[in-house]
PDB file of N, CA and C in Angstrom:
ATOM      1  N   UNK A   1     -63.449 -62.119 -37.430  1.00  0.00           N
ATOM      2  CA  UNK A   1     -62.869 -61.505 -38.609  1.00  0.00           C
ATOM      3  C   UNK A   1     -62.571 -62.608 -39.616  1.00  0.00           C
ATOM      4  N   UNK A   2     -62.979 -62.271 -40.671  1.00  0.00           N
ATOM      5  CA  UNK A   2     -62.822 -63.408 -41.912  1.00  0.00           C
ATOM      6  C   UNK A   2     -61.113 -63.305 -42.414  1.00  0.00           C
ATOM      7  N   UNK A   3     -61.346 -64.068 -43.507  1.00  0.00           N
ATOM      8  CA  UNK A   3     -59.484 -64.027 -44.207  1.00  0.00           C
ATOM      9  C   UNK A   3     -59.516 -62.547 -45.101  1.00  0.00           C
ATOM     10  N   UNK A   4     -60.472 -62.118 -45.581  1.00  0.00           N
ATOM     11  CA  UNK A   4     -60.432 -61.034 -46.578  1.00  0.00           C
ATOM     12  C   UNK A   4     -60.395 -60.190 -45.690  1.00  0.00           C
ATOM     13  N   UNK A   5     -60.722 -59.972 -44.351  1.00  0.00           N
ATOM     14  CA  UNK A   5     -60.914 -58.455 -43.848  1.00  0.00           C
ATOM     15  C   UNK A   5     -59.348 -58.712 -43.440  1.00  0.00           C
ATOM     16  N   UNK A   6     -58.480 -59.824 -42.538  1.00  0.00           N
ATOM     17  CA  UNK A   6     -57.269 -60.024 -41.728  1.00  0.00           C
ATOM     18  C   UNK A   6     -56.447 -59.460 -42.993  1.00  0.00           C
ATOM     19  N   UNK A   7     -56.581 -59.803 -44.470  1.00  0.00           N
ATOM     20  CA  UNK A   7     -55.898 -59.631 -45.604  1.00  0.00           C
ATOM     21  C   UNK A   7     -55.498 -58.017 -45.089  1.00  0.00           C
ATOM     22  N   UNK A   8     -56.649 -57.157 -45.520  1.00  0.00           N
ATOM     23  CA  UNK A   8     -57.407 -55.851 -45.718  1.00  0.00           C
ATOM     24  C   UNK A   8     -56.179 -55.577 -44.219  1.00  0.00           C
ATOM     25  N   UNK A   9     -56.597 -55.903 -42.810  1.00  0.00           N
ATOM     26  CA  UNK A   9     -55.803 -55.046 -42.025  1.00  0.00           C
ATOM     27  C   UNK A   9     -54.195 -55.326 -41.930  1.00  0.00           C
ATOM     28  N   UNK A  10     -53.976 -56.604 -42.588  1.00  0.00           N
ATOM     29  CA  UNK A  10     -52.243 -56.661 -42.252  1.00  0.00           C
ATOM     30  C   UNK A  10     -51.604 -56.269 -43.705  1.00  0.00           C
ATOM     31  N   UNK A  11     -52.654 -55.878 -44.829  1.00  0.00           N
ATOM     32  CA  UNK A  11     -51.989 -55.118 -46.081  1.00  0.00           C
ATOM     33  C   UNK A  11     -51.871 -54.018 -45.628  1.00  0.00           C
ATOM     34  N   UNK A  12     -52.703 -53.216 -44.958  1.00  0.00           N
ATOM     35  CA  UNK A  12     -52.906 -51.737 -44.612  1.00  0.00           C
ATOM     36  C   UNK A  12     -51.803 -51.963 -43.519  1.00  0.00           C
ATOM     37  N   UNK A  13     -51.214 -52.906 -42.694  1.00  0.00           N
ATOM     38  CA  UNK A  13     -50.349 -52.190 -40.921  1.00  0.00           C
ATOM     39  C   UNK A  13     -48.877 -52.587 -42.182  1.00  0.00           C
ATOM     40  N   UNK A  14     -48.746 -53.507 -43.062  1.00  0.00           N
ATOM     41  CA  UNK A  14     -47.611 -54.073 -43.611  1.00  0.00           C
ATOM     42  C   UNK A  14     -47.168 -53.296 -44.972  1.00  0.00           C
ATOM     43  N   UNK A  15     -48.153 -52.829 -45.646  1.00  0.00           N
ATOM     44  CA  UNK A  15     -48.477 -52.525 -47.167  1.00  0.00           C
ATOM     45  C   UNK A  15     -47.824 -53.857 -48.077  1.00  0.00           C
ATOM     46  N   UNK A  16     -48.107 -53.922 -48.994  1.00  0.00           N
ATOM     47  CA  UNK A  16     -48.291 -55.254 -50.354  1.00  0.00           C
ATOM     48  C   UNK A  16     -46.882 -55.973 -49.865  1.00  0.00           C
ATOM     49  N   UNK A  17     -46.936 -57.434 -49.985  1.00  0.00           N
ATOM     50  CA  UNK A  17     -45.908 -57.876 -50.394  1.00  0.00           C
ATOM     51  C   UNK A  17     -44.585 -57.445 -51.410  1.00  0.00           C
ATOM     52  N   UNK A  18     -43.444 -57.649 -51.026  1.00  0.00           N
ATOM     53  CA  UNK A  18     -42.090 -57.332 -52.467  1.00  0.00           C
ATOM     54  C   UNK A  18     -43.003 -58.303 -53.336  1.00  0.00           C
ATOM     55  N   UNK A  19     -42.322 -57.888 -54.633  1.00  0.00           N
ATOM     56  CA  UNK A  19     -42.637 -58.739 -55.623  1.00  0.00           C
ATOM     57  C   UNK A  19     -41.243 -59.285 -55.333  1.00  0.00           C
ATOM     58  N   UNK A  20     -41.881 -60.819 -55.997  1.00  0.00           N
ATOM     59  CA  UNK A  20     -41.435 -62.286 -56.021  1.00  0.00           C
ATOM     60  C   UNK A  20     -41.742 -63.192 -54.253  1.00  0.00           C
ATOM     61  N   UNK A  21     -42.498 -62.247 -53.021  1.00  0.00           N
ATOM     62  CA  UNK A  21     -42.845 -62.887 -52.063  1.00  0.00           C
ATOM     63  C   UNK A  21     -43.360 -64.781 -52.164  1.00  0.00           C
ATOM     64  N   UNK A  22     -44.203 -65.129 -53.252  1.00  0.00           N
ATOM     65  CA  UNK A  22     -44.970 -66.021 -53.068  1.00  0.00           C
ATOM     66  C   UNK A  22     -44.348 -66.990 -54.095  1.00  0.00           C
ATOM     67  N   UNK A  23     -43.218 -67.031 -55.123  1.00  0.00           N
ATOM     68  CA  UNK A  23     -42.697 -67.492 -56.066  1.00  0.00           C
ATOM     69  C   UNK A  23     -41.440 -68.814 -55.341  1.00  0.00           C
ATOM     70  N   UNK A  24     -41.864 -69.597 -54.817  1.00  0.00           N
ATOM     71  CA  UNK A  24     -41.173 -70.741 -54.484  1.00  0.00           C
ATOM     72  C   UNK A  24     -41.053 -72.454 -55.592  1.00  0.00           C
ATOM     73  N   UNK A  25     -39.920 -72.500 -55.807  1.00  0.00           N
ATOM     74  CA  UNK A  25     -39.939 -73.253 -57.152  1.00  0.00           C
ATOM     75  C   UNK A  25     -39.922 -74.757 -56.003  1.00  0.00           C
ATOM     76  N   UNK A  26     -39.951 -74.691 -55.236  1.00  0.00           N
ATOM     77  CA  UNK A  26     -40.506 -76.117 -54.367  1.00  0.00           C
ATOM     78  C   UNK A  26     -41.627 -76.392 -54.612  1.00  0.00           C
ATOM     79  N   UNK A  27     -42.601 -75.775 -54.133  1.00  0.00           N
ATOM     80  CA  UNK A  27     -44.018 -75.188 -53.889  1.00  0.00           C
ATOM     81  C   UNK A  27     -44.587 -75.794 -55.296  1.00  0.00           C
ATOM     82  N   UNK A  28     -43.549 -74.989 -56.944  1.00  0.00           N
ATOM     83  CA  UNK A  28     -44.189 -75.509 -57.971  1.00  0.00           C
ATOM     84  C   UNK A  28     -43.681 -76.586 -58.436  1.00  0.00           C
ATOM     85  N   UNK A  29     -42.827 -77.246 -57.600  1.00  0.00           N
ATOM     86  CA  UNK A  29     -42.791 -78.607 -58.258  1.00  0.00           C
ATOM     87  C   UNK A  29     -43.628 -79.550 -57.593  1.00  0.00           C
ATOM     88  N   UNK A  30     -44.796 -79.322 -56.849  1.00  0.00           N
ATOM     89  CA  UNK A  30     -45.310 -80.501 -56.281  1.00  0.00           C
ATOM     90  C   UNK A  30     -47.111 -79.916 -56.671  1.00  0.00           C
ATOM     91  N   UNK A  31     -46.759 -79.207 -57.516  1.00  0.00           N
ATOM     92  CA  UNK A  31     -48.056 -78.804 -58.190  1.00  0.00           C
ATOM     93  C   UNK A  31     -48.772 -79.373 -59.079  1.00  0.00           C
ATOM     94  N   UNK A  32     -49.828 -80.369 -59.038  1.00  0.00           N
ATOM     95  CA  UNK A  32     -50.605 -81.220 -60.019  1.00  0.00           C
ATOM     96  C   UNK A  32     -50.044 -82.628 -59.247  1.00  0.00           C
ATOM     97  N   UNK A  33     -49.376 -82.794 -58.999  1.00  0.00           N
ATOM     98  CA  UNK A  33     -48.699 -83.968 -58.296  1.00  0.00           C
ATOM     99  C   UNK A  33     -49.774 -84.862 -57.166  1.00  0.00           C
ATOM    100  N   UNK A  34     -49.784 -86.016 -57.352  1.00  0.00           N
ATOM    101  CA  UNK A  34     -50.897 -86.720 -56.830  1.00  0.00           C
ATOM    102  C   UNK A  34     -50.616 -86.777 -55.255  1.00  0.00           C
ATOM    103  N   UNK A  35     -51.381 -86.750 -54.245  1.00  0.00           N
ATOM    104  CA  UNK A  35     -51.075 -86.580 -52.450  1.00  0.00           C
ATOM    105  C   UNK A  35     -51.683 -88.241 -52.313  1.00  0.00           C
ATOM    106  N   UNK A  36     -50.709 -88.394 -50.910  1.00  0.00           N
ATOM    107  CA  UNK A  36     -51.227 -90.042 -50.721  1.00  0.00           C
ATOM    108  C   UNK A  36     -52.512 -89.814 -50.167  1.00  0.00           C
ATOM    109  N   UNK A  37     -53.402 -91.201 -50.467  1.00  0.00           N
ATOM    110  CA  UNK A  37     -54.444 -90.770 -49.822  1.00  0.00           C
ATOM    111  C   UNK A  37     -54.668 -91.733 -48.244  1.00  0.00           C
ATOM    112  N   UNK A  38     -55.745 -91.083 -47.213  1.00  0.00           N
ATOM    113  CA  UNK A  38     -55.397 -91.239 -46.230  1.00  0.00           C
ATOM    114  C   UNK A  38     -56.672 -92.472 -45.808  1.00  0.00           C
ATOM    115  N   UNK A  39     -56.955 -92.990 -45.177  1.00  0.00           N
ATOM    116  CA  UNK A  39     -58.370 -93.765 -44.933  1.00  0.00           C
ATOM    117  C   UNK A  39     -58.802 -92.553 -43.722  1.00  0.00           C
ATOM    118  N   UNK A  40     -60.224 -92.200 -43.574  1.00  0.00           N
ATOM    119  CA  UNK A  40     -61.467 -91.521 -42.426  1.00  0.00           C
ATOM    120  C   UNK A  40     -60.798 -92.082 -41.118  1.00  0.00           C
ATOM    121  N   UNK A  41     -60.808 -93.307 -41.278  1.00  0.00           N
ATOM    122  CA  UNK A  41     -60.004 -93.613 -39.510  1.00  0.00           C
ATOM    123  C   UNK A  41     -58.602 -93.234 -38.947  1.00  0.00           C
ATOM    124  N   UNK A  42     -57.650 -93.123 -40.083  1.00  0.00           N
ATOM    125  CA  UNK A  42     -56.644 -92.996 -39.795  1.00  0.00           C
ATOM    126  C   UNK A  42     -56.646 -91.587 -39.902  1.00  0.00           C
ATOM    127  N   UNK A  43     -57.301 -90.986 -40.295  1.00  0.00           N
ATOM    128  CA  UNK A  43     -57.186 -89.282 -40.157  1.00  0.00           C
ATOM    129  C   UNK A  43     -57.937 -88.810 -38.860  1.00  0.00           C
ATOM    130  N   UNK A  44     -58.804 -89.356 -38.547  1.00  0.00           N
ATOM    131  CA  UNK A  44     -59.415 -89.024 -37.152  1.00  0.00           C
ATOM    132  C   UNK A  44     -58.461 -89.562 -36.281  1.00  0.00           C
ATOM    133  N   UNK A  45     -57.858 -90.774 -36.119  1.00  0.00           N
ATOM    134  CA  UNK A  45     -56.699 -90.917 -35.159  1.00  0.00           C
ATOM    135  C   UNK A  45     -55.557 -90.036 -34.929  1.00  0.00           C
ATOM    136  N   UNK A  46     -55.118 -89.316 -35.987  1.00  0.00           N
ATOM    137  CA  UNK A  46     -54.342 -88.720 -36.141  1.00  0.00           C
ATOM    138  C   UNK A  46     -54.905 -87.304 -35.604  1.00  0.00           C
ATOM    139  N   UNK A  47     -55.830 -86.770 -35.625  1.00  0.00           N
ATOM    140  CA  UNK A  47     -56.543 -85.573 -35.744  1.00  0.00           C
ATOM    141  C   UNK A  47     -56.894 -85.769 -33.746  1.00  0.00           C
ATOM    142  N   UNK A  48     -57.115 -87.135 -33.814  1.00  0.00           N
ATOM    143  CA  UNK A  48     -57.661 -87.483 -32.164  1.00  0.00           C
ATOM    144  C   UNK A  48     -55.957 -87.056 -31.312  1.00  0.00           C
ATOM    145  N   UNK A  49     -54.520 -87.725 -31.892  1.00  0.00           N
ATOM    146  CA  UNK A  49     -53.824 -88.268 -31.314  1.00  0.00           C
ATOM    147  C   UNK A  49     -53.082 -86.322 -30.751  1.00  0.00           C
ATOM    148  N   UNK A  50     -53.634 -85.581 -32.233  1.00  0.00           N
ATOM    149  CA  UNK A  50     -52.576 -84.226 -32.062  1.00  0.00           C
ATOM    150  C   UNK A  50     -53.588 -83.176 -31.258  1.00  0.00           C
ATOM    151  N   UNK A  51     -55.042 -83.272 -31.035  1.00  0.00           N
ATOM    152  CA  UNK A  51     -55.389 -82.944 -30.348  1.00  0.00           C
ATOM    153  C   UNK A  51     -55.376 -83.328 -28.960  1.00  0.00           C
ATOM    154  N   UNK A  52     -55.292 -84.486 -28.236  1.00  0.00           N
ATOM    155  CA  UNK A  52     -54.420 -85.049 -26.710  1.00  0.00           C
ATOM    156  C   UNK A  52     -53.785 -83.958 -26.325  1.00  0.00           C
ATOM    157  N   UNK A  53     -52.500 -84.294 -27.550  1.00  0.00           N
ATOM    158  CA  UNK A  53     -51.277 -83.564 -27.242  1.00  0.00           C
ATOM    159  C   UNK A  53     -50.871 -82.513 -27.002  1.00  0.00           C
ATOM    160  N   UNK A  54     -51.891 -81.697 -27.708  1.00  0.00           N
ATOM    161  CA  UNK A  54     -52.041 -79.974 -27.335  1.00  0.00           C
ATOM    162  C   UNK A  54     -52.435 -79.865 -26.268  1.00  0.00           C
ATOM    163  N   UNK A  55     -53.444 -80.492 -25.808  1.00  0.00           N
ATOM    164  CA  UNK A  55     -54.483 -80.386 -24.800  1.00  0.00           C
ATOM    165  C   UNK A  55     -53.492 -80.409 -23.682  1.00  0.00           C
ATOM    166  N   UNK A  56     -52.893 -81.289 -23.704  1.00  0.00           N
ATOM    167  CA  UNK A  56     -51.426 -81.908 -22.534  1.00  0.00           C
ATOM    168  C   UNK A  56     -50.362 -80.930 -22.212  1.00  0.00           C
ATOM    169  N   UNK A  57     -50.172 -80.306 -23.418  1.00  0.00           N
ATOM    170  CA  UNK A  57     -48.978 -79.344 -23.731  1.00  0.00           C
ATOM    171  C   UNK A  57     -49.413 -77.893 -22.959  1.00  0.00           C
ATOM    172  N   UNK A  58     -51.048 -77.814 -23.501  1.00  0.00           N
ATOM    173  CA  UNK A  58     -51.795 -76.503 -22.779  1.00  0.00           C
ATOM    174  C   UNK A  58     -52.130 -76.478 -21.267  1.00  0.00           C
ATOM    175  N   UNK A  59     -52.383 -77.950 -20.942  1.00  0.00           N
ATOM    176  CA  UNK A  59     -52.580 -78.083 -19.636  1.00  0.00           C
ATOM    177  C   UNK A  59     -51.102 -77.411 -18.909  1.00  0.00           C
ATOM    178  N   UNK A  60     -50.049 -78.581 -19.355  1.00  0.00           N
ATOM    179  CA  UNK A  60     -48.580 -78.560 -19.115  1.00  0.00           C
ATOM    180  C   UNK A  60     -48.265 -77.081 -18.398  1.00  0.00           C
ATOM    181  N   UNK A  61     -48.613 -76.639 -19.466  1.00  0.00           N
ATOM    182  CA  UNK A  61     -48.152 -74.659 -19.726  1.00  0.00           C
ATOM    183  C   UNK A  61     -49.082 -73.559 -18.481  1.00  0.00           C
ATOM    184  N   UNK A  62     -49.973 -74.312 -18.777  1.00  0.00           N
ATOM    185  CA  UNK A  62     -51.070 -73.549 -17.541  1.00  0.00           C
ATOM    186  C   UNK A  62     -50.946 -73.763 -16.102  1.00  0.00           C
ATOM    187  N   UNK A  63     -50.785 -75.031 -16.002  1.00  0.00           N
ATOM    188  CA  UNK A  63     -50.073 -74.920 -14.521  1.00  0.00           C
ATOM    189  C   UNK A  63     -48.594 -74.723 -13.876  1.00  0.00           C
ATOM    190  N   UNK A  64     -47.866 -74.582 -15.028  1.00  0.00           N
ATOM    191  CA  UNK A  64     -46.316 -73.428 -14.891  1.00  0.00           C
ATOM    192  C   UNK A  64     -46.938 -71.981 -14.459  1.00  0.00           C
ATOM    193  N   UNK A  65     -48.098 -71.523 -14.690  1.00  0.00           N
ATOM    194  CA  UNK A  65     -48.021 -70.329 -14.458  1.00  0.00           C
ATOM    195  C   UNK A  65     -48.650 -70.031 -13.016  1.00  0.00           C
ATOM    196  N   UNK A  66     -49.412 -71.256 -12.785  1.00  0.00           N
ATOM    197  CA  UNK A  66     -50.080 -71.421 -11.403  1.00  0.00           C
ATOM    198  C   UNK A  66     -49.255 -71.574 -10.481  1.00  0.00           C
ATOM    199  N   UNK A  67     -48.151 -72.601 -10.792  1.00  0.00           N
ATOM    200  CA  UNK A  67     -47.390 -73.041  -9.195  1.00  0.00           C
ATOM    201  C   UNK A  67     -46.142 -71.800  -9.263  1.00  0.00           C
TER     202      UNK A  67
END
């Protein structure tokens, strides 16, 4: 299921957002605002280090349900 159809079934089980749902004046103050940038290695380390960790966490969790 794509994002437009998930849209389509949790508008239809939820119906529309209240108005003012999406209006966060945080949100627009960091709008146009420059993001640090990251180097390819240090984002794959990072991307390497939080995938481990899930992996560990999922393992972790899976054999709570075994023993």
């Amino acid at each position: 299921m794509g994002i437009i159809e998930a849209n389509e079934v949790l508008r239809h089980a939820y119906g529309p957002p209240s108005k003012g749902t999406f209006d966060n004046k945080e949100v627009n103050d960091f709008i146009g605002e420059p993001c640090e940038r990251v180097s390819l290695k240090e984002a794959a380390k990072a991307q390497f280090t939080t995938t481990v960790a899930a992996e560990a966490f999922a393992v972790k969790r899976w054999n709570s349900y075994i023993d």
